[in-house]
Structures are given as C-alpha cells and as structure tokens.
N, C-alpha and C. Protein backbone atom coordinates (compact mmCIF):
# COMPACT_ATOMS: atom_id res chain seq x y z
N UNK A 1 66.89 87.38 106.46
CA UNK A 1 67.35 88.29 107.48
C UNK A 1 68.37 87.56 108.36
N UNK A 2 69.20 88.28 108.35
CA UNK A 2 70.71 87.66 109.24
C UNK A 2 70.04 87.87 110.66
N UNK A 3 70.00 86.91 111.97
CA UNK A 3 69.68 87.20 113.38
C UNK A 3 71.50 86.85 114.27
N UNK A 4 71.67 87.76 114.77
CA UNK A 4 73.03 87.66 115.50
C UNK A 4 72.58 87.35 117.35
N UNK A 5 73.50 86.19 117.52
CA UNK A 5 73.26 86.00 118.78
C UNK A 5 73.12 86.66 119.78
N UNK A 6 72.06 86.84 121.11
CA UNK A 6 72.28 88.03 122.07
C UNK A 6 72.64 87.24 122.94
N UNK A 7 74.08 87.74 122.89
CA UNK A 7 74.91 87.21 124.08
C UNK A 7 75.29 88.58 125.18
N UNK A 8 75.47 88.26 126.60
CA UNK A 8 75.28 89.04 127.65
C UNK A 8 76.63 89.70 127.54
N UNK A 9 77.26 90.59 127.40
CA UNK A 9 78.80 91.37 127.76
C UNK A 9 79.08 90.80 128.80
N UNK A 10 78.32 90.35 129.68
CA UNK A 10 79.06 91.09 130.98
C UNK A 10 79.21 89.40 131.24
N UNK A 11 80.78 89.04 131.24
CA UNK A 11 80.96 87.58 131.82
C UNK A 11 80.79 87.05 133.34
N UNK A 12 80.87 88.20 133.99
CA UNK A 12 80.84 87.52 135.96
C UNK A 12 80.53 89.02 136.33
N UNK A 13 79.52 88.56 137.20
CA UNK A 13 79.33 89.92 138.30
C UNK A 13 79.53 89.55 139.27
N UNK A 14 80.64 90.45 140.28
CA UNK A 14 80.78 90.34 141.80
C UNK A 14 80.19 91.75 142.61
N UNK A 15 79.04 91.73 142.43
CA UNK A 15 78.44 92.95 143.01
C UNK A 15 78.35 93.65 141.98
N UNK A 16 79.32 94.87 142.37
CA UNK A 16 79.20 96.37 141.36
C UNK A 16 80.05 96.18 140.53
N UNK A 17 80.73 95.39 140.39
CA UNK A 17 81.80 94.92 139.82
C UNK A 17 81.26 93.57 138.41
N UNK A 18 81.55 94.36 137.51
CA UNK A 18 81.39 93.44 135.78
C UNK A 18 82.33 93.62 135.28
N UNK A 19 82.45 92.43 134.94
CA UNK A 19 83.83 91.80 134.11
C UNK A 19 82.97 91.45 132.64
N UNK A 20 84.06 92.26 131.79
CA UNK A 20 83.00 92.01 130.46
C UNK A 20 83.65 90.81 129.66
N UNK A 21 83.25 90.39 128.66
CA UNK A 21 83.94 89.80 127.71
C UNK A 21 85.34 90.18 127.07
N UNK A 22 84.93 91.13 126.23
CA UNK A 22 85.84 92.20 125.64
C UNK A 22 86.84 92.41 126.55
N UNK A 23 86.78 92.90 127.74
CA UNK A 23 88.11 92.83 128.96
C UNK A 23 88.77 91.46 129.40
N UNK A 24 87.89 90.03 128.88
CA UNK A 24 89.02 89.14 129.33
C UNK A 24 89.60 88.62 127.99
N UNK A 25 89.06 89.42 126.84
CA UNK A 25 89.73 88.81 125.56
C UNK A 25 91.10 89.68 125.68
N UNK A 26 90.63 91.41 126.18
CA UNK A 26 92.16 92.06 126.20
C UNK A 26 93.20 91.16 127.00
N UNK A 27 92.59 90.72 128.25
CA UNK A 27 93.62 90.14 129.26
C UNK A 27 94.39 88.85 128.28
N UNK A 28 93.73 88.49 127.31
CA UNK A 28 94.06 86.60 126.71
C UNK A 28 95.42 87.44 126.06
N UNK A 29 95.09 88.48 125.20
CA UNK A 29 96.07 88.81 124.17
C UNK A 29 96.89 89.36 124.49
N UNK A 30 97.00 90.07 125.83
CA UNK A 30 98.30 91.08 126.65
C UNK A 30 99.17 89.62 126.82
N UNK A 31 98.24 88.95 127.53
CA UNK A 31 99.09 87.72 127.95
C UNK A 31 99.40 86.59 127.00
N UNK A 32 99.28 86.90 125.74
CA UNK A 32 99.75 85.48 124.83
C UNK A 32 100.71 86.23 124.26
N UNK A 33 100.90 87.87 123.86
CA UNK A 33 101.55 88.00 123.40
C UNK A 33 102.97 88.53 124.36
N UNK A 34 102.88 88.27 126.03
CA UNK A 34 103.65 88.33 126.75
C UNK A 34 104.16 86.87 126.72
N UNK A 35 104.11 86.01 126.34
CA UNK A 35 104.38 84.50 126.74
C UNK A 35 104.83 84.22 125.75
N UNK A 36 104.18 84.80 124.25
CA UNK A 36 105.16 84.36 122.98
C UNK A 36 106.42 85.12 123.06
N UNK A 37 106.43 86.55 123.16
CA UNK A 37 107.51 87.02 122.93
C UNK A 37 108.83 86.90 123.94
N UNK A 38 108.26 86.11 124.92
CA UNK A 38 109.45 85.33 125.87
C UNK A 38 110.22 83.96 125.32
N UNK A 39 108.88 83.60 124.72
CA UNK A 39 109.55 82.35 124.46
C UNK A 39 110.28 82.85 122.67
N UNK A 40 109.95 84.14 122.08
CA UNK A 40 110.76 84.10 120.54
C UNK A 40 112.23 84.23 121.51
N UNK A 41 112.26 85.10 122.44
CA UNK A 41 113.91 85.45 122.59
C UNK A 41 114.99 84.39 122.82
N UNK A 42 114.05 83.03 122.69
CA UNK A 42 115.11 82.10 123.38
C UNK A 42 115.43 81.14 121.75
N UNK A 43 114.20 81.79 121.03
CA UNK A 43 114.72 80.86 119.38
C UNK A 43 114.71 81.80 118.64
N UNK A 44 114.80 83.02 118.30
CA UNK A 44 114.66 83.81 117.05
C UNK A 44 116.24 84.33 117.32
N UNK A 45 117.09 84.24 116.40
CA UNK A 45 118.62 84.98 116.50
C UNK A 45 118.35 86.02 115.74
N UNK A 46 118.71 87.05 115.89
CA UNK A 46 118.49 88.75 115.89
C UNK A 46 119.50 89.07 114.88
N UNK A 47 119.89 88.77 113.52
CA UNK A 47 121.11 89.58 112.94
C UNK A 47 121.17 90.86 113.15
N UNK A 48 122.25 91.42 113.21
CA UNK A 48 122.04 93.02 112.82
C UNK A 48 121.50 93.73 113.72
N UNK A 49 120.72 93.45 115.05
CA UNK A 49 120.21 93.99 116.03
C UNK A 49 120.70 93.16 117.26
N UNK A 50 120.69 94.57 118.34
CA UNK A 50 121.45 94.14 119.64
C UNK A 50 120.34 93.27 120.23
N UNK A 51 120.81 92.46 120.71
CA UNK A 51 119.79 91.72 121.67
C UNK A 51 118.87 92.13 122.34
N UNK A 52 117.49 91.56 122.77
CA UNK A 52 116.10 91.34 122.65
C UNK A 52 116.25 91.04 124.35
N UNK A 53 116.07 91.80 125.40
CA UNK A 53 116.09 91.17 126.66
C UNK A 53 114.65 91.45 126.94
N UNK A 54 114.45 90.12 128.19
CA UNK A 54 112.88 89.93 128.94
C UNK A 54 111.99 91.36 129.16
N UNK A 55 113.38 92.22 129.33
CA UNK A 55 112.38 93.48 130.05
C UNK A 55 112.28 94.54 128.77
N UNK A 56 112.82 94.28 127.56
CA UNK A 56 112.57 94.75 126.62
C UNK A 56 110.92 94.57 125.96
N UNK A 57 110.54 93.08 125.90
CA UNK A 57 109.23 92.33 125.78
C UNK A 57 108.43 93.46 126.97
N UNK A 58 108.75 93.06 128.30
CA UNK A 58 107.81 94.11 128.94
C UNK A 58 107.48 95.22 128.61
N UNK A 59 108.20 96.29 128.20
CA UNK A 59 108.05 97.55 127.97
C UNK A 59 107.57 97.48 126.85
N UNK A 60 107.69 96.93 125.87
CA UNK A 60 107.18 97.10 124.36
C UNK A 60 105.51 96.23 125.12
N UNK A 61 104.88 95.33 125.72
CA UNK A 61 103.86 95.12 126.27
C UNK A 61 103.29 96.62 126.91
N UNK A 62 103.97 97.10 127.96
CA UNK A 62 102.91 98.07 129.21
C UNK A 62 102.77 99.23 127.84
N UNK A 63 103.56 99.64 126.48
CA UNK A 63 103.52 100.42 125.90
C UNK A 63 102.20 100.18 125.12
N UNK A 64 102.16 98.92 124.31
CA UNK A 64 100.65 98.30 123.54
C UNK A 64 99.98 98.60 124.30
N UNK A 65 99.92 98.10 125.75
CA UNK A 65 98.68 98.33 126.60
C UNK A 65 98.04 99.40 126.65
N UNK A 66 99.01 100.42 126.64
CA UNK A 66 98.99 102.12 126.90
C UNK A 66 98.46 102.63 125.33
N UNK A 67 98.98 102.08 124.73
CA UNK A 67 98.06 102.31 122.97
C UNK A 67 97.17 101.41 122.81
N UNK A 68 96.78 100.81 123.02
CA UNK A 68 95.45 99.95 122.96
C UNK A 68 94.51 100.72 123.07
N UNK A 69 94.71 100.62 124.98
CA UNK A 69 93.39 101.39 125.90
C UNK A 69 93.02 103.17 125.17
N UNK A 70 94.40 103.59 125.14
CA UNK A 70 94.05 105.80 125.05
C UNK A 70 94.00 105.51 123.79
N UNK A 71 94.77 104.94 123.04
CA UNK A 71 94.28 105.18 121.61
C UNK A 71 92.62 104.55 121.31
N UNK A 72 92.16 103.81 121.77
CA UNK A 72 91.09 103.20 120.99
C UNK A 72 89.81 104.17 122.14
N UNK A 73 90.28 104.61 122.80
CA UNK A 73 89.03 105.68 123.58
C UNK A 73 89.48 107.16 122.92
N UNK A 74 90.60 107.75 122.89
CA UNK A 74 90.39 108.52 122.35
C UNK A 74 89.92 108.75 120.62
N UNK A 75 90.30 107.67 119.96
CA UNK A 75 90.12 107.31 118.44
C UNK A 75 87.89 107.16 118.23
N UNK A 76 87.54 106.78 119.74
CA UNK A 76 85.77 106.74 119.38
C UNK A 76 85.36 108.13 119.74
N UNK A 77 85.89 108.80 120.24
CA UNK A 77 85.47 109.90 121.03
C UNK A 77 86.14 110.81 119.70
N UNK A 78 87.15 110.62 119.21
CA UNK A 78 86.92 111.65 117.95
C UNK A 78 86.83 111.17 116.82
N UNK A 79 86.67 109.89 116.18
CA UNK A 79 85.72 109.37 114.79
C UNK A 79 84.02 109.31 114.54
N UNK A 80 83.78 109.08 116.15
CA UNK A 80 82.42 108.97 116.44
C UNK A 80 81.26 109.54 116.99
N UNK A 81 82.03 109.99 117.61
CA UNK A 81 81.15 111.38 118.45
C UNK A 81 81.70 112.69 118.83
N UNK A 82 82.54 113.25 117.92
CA UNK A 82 83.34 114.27 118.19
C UNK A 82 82.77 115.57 118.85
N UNK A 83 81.55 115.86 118.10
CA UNK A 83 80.79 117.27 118.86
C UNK A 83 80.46 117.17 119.86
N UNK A 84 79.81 115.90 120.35
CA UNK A 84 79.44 115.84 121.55
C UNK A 84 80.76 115.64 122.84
N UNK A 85 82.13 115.19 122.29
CA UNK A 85 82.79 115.55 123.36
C UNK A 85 83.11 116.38 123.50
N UNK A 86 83.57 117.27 122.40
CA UNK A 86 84.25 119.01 122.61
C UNK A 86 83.17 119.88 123.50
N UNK A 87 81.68 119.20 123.19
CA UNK A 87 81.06 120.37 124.32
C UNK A 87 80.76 119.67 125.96
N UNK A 88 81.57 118.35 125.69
CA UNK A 88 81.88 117.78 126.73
C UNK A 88 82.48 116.61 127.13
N UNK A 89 83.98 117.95 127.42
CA UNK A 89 85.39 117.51 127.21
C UNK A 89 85.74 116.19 128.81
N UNK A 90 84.92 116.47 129.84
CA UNK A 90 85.25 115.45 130.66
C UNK A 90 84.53 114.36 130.77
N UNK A 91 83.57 113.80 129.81
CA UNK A 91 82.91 112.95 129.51
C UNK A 91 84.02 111.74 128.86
N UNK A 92 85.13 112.47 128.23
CA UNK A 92 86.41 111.42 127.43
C UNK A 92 86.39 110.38 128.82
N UNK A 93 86.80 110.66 129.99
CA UNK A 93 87.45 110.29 130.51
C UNK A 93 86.41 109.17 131.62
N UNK A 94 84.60 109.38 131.01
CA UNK A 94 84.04 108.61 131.72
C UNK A 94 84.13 107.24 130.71
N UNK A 95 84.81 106.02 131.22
CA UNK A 95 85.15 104.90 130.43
C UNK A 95 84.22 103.60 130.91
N UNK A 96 83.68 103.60 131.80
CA UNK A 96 82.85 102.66 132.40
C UNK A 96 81.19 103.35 131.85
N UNK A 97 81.39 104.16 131.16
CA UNK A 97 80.12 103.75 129.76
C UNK A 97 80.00 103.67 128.56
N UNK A 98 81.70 103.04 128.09
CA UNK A 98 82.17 102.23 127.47
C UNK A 98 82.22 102.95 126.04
N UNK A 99 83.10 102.62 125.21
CA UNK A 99 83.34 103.32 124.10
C UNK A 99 85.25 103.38 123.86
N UNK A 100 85.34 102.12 122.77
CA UNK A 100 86.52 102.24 122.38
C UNK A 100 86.42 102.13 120.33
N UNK A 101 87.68 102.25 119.85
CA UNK A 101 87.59 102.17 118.52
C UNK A 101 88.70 101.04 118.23
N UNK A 102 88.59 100.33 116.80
CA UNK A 102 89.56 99.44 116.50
C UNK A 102 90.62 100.44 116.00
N UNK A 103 90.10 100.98 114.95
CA UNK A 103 91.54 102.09 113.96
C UNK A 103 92.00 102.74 115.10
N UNK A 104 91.47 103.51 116.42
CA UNK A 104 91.98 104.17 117.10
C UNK A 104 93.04 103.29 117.92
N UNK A 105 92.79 101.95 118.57
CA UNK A 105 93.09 101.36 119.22
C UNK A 105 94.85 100.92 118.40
N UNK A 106 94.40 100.71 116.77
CA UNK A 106 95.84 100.56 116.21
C UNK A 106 96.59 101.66 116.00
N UNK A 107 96.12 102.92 115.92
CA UNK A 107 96.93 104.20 115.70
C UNK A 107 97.72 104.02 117.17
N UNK A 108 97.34 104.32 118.51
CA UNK A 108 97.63 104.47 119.53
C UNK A 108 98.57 102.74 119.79
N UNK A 109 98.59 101.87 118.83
CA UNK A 109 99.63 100.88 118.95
C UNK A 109 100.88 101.37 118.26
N UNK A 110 100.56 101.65 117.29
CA UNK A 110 101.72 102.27 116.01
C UNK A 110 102.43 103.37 116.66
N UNK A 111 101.83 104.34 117.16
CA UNK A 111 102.18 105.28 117.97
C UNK A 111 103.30 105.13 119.22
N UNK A 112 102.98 104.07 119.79
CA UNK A 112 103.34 103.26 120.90
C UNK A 112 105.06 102.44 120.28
N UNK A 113 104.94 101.80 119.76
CA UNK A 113 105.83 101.02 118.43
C UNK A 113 106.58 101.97 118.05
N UNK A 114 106.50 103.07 117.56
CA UNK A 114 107.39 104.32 117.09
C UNK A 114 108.58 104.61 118.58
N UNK A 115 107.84 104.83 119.32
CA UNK A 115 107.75 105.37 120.77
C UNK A 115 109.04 104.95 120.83
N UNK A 116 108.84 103.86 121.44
CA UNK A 116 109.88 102.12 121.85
C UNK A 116 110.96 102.57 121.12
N UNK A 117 110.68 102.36 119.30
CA UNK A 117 111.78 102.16 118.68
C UNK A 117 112.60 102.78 118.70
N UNK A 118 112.60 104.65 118.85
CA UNK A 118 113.14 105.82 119.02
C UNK A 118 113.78 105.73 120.30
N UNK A 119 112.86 105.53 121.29
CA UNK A 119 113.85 105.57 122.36
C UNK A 119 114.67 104.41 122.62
N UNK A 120 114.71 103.59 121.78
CA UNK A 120 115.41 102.11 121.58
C UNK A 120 116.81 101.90 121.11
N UNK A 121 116.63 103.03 120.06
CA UNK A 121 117.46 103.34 119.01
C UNK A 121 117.24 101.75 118.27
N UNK A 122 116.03 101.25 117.86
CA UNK A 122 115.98 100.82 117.21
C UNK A 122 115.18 100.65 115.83
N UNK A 123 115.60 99.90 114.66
CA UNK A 123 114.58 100.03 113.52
C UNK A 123 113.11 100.09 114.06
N UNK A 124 112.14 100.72 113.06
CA UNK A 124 110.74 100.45 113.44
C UNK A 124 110.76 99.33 112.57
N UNK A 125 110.87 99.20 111.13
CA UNK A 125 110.65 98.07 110.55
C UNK A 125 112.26 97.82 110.28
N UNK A 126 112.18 96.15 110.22
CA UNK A 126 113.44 95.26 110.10
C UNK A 126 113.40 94.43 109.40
N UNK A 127 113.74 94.67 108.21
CA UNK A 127 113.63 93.10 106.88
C UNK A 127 114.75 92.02 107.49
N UNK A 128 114.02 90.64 107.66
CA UNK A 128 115.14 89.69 108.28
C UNK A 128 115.76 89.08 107.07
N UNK A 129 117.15 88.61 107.44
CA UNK A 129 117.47 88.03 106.09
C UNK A 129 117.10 86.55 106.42
C-alpha cells in the first residue's frame, strides 16, 4: 500500500488569513517566469519578429495570470462538478473553498496566448531558424 505524506496546505496563518502552499508555488512561477523572460529579451535575437519589449513580457504575464486563475476555476466547476454549479450558479465564484483544474488552468492559458497574439499581430506559433 502506497502511504502519501500528510502535509498541512496551509503554509502561514496570520489570523483569518492562510497562505496555502499551492498559492506560493503560483507566486514562484508568475515570478520566475517574469524574471526569465526579462532576462531572454536581452539574449534571444528575434528574426522575423518585431521586437520583444519589457512591457510586452508584462502583459503576456497579467494575461497567464488571468488564464491560470478563471480558466482552472472555471475548467473544475465544469469537468467536475457541473450539475451542482448550474443549480448553483453563484457558488463559481465562492473560491476560498477552493477548487481549481490543471486542463482548465491550461485551456484558459492557451486562450490567453491566442488573446496576446491577435491583438499583437503576432504569430501564435514561431519556428526559429
């Protein structure tokens, strides 16, 4: 029999206030992949595409963020429990009793990625030479 560690979610309590795990792993990866993609613009040369500015990295970031979070709550709320939200539709929006999805969380990235590129006028995918 496989036994999996019981480890606590909740990393720091300041009162009413819990800080989970899962929320400071999101914070590691918003922010590594804000710090890499600062530092590609200063070594990756772009053929064929207009230049890559700082606030470009931002917006393609607050956009992931924005597909992360709605996509991966709305993606559990309809892979996982769908009947029970349609007969209760403002329950989506209670998030502090937690419920996100991975596939949802990447649809609502891809989604996000499309987004950018369109209003970018740029490729979604780019074969480098």
């Amino acid at each position: 029999m496989l036994i999996h560690p019981q480890i606590d979610p909740v990393a720091l309590q300041l009162g009413p206030l819990a800080i989970h795990w899962y929320g400071l792993t999101y914070l590691a990866a918003f922010g590594l992949f804000f710090w890499l993609g600062t530092r590609r613009l200063a070594h990756l040369p772009f053929k064929n595409l207009p230049q890559w500015q700082k606030r470009d990295v931002e917006d393609i970031l607050f956009l992931g963020v924005l597909g992360v979070i709605l996509g991966g709550r709305v993606g559990y709320c309809l892979f996982y429990k769908p009947a029970y939200y349609l007969s209760n539709p403002l329950e989506i929006f209670a998030v502090w009793q937690g419920g996100m999805s991975f596939h949802g969380g990447l649809l609502g990235v891809m989604l996000a990625m499309v987004w950018f590129a369109r209003t970018r006028q740029r490729p979604f995918l780019q074969v480098m030479d």
